[in-house]
Protein backbone atom coordinates (compact mmCIF):
# COMPACT_ATOMS: atom_id res chain seq x y z
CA UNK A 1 16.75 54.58 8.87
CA UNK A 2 13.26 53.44 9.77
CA UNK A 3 11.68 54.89 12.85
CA UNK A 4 10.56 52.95 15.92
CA UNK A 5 7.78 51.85 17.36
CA UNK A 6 6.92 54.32 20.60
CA UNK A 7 7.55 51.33 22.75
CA UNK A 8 10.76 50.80 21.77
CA UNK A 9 11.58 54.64 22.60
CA UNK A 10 9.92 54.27 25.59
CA UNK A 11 12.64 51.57 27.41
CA UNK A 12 15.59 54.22 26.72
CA UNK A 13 18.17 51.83 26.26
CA UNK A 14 20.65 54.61 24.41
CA UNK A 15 19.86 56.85 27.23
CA UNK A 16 20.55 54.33 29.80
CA UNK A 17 23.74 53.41 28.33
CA UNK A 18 24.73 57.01 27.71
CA UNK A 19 23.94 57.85 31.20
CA UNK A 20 25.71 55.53 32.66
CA UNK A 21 28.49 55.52 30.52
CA UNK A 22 29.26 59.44 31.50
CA UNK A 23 28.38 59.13 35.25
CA UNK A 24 31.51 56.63 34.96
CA UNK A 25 33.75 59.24 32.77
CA UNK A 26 34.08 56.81 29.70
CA UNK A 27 34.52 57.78 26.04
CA UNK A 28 32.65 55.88 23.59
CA UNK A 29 35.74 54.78 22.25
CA UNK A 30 36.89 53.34 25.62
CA UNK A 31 33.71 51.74 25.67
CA UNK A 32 33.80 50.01 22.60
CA UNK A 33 37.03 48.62 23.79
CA UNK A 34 36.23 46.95 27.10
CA UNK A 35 32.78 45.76 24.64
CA UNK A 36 34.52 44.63 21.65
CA UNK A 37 31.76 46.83 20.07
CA UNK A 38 32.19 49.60 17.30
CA UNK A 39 32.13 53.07 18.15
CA UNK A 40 30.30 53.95 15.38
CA UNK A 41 27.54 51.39 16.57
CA UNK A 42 27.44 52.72 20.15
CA UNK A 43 27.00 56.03 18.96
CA UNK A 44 23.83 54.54 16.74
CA UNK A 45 22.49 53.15 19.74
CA UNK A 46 23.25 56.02 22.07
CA UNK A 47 21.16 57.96 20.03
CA UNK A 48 18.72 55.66 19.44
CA UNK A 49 18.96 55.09 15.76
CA UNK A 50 19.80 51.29 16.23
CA UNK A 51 17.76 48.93 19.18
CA UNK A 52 20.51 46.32 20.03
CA UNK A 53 20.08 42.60 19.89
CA UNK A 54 20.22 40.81 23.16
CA UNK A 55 23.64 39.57 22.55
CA UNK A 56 24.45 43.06 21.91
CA UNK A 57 23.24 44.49 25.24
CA UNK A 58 25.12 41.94 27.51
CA UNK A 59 28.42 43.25 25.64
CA UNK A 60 27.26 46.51 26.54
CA UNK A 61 26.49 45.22 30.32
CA UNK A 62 29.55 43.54 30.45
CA UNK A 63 31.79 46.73 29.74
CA UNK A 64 30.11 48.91 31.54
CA UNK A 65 30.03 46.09 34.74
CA UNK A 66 26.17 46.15 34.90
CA UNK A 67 23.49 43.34 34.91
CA UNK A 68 21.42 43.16 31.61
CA UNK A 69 18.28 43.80 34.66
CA UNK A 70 19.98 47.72 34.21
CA UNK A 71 18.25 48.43 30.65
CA UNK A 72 14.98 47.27 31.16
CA UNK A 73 13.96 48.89 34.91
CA UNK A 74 13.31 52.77 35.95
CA UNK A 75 14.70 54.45 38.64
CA UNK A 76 11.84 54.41 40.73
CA UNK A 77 11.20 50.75 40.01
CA UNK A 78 11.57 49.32 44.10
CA UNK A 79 8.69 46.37 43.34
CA UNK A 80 9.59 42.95 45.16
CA UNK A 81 7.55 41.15 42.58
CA UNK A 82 6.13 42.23 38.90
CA UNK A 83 2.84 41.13 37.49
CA UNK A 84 2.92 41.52 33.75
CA UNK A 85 -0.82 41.15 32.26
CA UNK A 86 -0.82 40.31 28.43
CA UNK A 87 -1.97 43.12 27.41
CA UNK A 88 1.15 44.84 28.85
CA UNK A 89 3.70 43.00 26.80
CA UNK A 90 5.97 45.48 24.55
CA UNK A 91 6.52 44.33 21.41
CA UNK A 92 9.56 45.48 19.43
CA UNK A 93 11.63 44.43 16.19
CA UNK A 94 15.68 44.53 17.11
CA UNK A 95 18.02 45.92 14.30
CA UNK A 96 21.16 45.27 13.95
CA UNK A 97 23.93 48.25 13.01
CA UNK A 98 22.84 47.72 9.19
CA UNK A 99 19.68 48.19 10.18
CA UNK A 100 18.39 44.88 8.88
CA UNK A 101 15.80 43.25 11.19
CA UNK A 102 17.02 40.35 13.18
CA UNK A 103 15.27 37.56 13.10
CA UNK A 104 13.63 37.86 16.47
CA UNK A 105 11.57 40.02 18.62
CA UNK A 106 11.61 40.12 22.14
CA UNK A 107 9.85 41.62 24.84
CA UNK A 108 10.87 41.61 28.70
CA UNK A 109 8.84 39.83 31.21
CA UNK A 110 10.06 41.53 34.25
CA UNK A 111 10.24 45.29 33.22
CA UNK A 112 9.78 47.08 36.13
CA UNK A 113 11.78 44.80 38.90
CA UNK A 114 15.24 45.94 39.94
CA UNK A 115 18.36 43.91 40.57
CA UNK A 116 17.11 41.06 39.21
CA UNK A 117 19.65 37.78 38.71
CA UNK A 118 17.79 36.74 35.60
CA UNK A 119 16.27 38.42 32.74
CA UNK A 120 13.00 36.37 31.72
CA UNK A 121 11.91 36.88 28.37
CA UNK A 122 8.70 36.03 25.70
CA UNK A 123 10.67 35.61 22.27
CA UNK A 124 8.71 35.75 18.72
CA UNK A 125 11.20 34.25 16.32
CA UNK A 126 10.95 35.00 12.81
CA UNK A 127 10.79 32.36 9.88
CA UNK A 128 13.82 32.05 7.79
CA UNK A 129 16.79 30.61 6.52
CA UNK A 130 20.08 29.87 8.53
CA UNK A 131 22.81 31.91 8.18
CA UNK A 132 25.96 31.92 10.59
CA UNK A 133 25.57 35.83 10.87
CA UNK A 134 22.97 34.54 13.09
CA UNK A 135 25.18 33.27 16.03
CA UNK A 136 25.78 34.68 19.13
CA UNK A 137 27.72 34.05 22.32
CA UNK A 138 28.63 35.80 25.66
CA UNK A 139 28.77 34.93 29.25
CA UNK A 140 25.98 33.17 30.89
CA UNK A 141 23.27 31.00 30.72
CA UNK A 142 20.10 30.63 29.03
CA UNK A 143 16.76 28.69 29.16
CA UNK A 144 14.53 28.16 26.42
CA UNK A 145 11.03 27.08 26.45
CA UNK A 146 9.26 26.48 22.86
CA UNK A 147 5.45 27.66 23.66
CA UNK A 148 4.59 27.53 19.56
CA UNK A 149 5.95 26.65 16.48
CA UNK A 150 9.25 24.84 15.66
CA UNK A 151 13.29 26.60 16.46
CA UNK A 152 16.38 25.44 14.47
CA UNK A 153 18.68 25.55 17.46
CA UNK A 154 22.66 25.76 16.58
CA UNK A 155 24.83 25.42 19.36
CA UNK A 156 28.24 25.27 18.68
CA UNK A 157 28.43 22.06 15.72
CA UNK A 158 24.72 20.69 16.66
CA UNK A 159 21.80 21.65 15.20
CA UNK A 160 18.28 20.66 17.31
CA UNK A 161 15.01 20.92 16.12
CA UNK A 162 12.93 21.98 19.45
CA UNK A 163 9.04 21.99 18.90
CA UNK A 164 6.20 23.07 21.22
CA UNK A 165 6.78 21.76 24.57
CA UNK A 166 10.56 21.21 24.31
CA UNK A 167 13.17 23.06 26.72
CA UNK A 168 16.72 24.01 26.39
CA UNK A 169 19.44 25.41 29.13
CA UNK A 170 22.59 25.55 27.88
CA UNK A 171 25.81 27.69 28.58
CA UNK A 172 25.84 30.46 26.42
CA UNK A 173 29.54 31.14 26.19
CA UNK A 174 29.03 28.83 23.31
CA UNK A 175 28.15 30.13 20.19
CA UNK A 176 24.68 29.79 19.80
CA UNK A 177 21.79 30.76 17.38
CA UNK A 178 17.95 29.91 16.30
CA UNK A 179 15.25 30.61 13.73
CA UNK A 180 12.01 29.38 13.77
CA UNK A 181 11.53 26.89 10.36
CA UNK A 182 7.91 26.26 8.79
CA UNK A 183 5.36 28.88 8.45
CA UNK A 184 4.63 30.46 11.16
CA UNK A 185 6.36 32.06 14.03
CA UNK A 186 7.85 30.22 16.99
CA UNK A 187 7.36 31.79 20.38
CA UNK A 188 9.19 31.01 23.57
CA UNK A 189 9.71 31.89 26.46
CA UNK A 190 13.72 32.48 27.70
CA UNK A 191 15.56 33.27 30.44
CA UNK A 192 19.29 34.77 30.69
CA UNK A 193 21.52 35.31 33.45
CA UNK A 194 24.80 36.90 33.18
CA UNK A 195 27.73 35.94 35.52
């Protein structure tokens, strides 16, 4: 498997999840079942082989009955508000179990802030073509604002076309997915929050 960029390594999302997941004396198996993830993938990303998808991580959250906030903050993170300079946005490619790339990149906008309701987001998605693989649903909500580019938005049997300066909230329960079409990428900037 390809290696990781160093900021990538440097959020800790297997350890986190490992962590956490023996502080609360669950097997990975047992895991995977309140996630409706694979073992084998859990193990990949408890070990850091494979950096999950959003979608991913809120199953993750979800069994182990923590916000998706949990993954991207440090212990020692106590700040009542987070000022994120350009310059200080991570940038990493997802992979999915296969380790083919996903066709986004996202970076978090609120790193370092604990117990946070909402997980804010700036989203680079990659041009493509539309596959169904691509979908992706769990509990929530999500807001999308289109800074660049143009998204093929599927949500449920629509299919949008959002360009720069469009917005989109929608429930995310629904199976949803995007890629950017044309050229270039499409950046945005999205919000989730997970009941």
């Amino acid at each position: 498997m390809s290696s990781q960029p160093a900021d990538v390594k440097e959020l800790n999302i297997g350890q986190k999840i490992r962590k956490l997941r023996k502080e609360r004396r669950l097997t990975l198996q047992y895991l995977s079942d309140l996630s409706g993830l694979s073992k084998p993938l859990l193990s990949q990303i408890e070990n850091e082989l494979v950096i999950p998808p959003i979608a991913t991580l809120l199953k993750i959250a979800k069994g182990l009955k923590v916000g998706i906030h949990y993954f991207f903050e440090e212990e020692e993170d106590r700040q009542k508000f987070v000022l994120l300079r350009n310059s200080d946005i991570r940038s990493s490619r997802r992979r999915s179990g296969n380790d083919s790339p996903q066709n986004y990149l996202y970076h978090s906008l609120a790193p370092r802030m604990r117990h946070k309701s909402m997980e804010p987001f700036l989203v680079e998605f990659e041009p493509g073509k539309w596959d169904d693989t691509l979908l992706y649903r769990h509990d929530g909500e999500e807001f999308i604002y289109l800074l660049h580019g143009e998204l093929e938005f599927h949500y449920g049997a629509e299919i949008m076309i959002l360009k720069a300066g469009d917005s989109i909230y929608y429930d995310s329960s629904e199976a949803h997915g995007y890629i950017s079409i044309g050229s270039e990428k499409a950046k945005a900037v999205a919000v989730l929050y997970s009941r």
